[in-house]
Protein backbone atom coordinates (compact mmCIF):
# COMPACT_ATOMS: atom_id res chain seq x y z
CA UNK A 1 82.28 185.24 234.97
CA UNK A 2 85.19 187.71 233.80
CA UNK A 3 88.30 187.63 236.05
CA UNK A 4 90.57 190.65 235.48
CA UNK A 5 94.02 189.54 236.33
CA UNK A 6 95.31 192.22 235.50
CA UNK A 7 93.38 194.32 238.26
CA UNK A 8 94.13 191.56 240.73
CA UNK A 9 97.24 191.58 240.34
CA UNK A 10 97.79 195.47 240.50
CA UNK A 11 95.68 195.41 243.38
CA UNK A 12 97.68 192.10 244.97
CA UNK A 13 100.92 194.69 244.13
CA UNK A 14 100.12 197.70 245.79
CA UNK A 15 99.10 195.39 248.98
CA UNK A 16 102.34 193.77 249.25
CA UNK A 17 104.85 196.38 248.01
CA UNK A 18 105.88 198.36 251.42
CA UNK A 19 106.15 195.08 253.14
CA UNK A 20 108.85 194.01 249.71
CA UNK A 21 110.14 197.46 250.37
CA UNK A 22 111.22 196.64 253.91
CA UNK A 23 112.28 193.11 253.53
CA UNK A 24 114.11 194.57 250.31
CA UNK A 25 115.71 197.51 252.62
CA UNK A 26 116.75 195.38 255.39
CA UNK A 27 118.21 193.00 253.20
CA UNK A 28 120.25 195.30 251.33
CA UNK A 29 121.44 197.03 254.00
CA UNK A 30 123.28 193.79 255.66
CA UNK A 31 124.28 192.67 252.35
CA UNK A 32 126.43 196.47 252.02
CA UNK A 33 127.44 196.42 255.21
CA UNK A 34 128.89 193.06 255.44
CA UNK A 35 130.57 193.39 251.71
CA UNK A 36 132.38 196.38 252.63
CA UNK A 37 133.19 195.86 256.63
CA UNK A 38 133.20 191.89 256.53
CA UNK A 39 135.97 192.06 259.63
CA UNK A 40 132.98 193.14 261.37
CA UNK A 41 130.67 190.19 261.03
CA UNK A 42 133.69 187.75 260.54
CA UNK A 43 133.20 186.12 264.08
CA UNK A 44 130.01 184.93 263.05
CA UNK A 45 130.38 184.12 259.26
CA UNK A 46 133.56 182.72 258.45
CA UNK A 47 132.63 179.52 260.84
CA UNK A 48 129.21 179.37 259.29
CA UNK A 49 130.92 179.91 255.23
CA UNK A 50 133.42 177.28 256.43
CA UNK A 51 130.61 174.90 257.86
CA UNK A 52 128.50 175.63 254.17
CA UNK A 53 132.26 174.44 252.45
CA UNK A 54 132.39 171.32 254.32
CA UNK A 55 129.04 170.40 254.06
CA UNK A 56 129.23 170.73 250.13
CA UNK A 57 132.91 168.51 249.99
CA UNK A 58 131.56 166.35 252.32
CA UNK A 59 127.91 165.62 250.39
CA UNK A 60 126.35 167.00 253.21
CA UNK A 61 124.75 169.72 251.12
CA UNK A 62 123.97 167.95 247.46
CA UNK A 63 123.67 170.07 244.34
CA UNK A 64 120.71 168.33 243.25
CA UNK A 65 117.40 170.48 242.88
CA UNK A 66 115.01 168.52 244.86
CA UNK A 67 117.93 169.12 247.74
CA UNK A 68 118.94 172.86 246.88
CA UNK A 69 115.10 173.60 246.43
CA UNK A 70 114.10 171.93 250.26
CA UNK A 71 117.24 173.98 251.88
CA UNK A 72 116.11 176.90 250.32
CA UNK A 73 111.82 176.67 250.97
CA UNK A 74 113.27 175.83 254.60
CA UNK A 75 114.47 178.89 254.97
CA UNK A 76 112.18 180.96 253.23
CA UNK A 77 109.59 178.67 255.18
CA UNK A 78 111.10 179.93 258.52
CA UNK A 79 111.38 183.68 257.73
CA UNK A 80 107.52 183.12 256.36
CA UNK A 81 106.34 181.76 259.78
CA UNK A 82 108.33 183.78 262.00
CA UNK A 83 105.51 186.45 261.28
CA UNK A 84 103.70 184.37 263.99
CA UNK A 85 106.34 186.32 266.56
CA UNK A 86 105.78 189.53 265.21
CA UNK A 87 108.37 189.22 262.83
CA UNK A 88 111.57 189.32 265.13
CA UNK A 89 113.12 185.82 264.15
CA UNK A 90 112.37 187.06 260.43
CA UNK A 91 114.74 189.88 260.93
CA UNK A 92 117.16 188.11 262.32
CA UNK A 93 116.80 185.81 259.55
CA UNK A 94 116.95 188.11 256.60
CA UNK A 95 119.99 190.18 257.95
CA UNK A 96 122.18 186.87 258.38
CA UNK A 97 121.38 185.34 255.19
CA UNK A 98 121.97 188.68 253.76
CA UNK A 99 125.53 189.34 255.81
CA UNK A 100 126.07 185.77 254.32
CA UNK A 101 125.93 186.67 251.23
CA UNK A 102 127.90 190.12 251.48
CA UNK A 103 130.38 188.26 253.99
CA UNK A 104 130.82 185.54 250.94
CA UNK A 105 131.28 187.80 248.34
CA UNK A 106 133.57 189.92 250.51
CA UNK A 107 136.26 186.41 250.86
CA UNK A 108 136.27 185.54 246.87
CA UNK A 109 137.48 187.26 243.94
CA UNK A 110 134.80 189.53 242.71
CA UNK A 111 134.11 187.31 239.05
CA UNK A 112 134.15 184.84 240.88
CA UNK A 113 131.75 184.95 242.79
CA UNK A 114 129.28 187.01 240.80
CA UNK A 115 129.75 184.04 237.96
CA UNK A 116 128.73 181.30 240.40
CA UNK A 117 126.22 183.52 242.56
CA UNK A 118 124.12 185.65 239.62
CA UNK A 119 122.80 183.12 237.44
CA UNK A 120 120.34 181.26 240.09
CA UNK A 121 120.94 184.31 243.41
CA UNK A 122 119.00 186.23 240.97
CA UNK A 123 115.71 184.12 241.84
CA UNK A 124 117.05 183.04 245.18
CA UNK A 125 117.34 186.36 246.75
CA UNK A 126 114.84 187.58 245.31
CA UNK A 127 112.63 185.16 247.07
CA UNK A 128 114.09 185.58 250.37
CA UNK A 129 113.40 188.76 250.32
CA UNK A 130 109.80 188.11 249.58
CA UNK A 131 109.74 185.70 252.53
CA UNK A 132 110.41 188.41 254.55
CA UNK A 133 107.49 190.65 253.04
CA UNK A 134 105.24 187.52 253.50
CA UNK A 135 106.39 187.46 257.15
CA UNK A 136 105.34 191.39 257.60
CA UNK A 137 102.08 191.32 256.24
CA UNK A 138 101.56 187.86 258.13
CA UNK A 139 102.69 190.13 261.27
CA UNK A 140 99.86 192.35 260.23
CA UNK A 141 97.48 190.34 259.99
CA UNK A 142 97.41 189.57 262.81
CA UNK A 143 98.18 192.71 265.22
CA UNK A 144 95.01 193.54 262.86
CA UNK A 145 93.05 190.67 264.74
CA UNK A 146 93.68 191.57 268.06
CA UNK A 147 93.19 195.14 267.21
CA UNK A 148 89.61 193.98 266.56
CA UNK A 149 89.38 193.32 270.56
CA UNK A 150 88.15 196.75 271.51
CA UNK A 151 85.55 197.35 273.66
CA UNK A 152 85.46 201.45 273.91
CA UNK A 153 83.49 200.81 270.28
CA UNK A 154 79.70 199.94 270.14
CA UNK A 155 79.14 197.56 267.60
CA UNK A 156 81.85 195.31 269.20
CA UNK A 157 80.99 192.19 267.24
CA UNK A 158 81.21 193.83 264.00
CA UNK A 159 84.20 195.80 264.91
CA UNK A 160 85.52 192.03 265.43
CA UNK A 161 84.55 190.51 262.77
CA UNK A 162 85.55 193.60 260.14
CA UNK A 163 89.34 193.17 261.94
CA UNK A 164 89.23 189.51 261.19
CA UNK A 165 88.12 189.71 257.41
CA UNK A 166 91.12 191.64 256.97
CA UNK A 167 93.17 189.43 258.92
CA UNK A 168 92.72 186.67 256.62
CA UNK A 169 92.59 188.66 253.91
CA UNK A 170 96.22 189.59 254.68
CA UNK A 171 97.19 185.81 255.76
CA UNK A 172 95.61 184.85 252.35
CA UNK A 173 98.22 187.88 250.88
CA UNK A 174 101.65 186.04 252.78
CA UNK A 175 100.22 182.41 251.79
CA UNK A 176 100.00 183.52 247.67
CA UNK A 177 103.69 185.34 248.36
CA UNK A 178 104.93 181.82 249.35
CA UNK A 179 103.58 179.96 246.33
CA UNK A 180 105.23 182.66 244.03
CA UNK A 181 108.53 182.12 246.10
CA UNK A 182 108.24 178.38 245.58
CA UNK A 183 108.13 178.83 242.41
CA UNK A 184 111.09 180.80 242.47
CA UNK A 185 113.40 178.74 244.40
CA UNK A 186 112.38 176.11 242.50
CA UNK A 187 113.86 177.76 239.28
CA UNK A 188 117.02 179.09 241.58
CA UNK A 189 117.58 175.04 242.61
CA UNK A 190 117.22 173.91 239.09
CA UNK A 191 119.92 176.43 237.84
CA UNK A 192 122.31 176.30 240.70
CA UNK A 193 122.17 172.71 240.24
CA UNK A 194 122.84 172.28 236.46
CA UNK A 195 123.64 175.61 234.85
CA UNK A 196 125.63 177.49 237.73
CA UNK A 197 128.87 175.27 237.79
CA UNK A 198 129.19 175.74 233.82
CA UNK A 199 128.74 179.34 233.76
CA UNK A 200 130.84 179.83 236.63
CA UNK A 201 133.88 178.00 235.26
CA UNK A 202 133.27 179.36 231.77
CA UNK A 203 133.81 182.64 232.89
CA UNK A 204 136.42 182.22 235.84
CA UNK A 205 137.89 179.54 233.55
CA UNK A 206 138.66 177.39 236.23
């Protein structure tokens, strides 16, 4: 049996990419707006930046990867399931960690913090903002299940059942999105925990 990978793939694409569009949007948007009017969301973030401080002086918050890479899935994990509520946790979720991230940037010295934020925010980011698009299409899924429930149509049980297919179809779409951004986190944990520091202070110089 031939598998075309390539066509599953560019199909799997042009499934997911409005929901990455509007994770990638939202995300974005909080990220800008908290970079250039941080006074705005500093009631809620310099607490929470000073808490993340602590936490890493303190060992609360190891830079090991098995540690870095279980924060991180948690959150993705949380954004991913929050689907289950239609998605309204989720964007809560992705425009804090995303006015986090802005508000961060915002407090440091520019080289700074792109030196110790690039090398592993690259894959980080990148899959929280996935976790988001897994949330929408879970979301989707299933409004699409209870959309099935109709009973103005005639065939009512295949009307059902036609609705469900592609509600699991789509649940099957968010559960491969959160595989890819394990994967990714995974890399982001492994270089924030033994690359980031060196590059950071090579370029900074501190």
């Amino acid at each position: 049996m031939n598998v075309n990978i390539k066509k599953i793939s560019v199909d799997y694409f042009n499934r997911m990419k409005y929901y990455c569009l509007l994770s990638m949007v939202i995300f974005v948007a909080f990220l800008l707006l908290s970079y250039f009017y941080p006074s705005f969301f500093s009631s809620i973030m310099s607490q929470a930046l000073q808490n993340m401080r602590d936490g890493v002086t303190n060992g609360q918050i190891l830079l090991e990867t098995t540690s870095l890479f279980i924060n991180n899935f948690t959150v993705a994990l949380n954004i991913y399931t929050s689907g289950i509520y239609l998605s309204i946790p989720s964007l809560y979720l992705l425009a804090y960690n995303a006015a986090m991230v802005g508000y961060t940037g915002a407090s440091l010295p520019l080289n700074y913090f792109l030196a110790y934020t690039l090398p592993h925010g690259i894959f980080e980011l990148t899959a929280i903002i996935l976790s988001g698009a897994a949330s929408f299409r879970l979301t989707h899924g299933i409004l699409k299940l209870f959309a099935g429930i109709n009973f103005k149509v005639e065939n009512k049980g295949e009307y059902f059942f036609r609705n469900a297919e592609n509600c699991l179809m789509m649940i099957v779409d968010s559960a491969v999105l959160m595989v890819i951004i394990a994967v990714l986190l995974l890399v982001a944990a492994f270089i924030e925990a033994n690359i980031t520091l060196g590059i950071g202070q090579f370029v900074t110089g501190i």
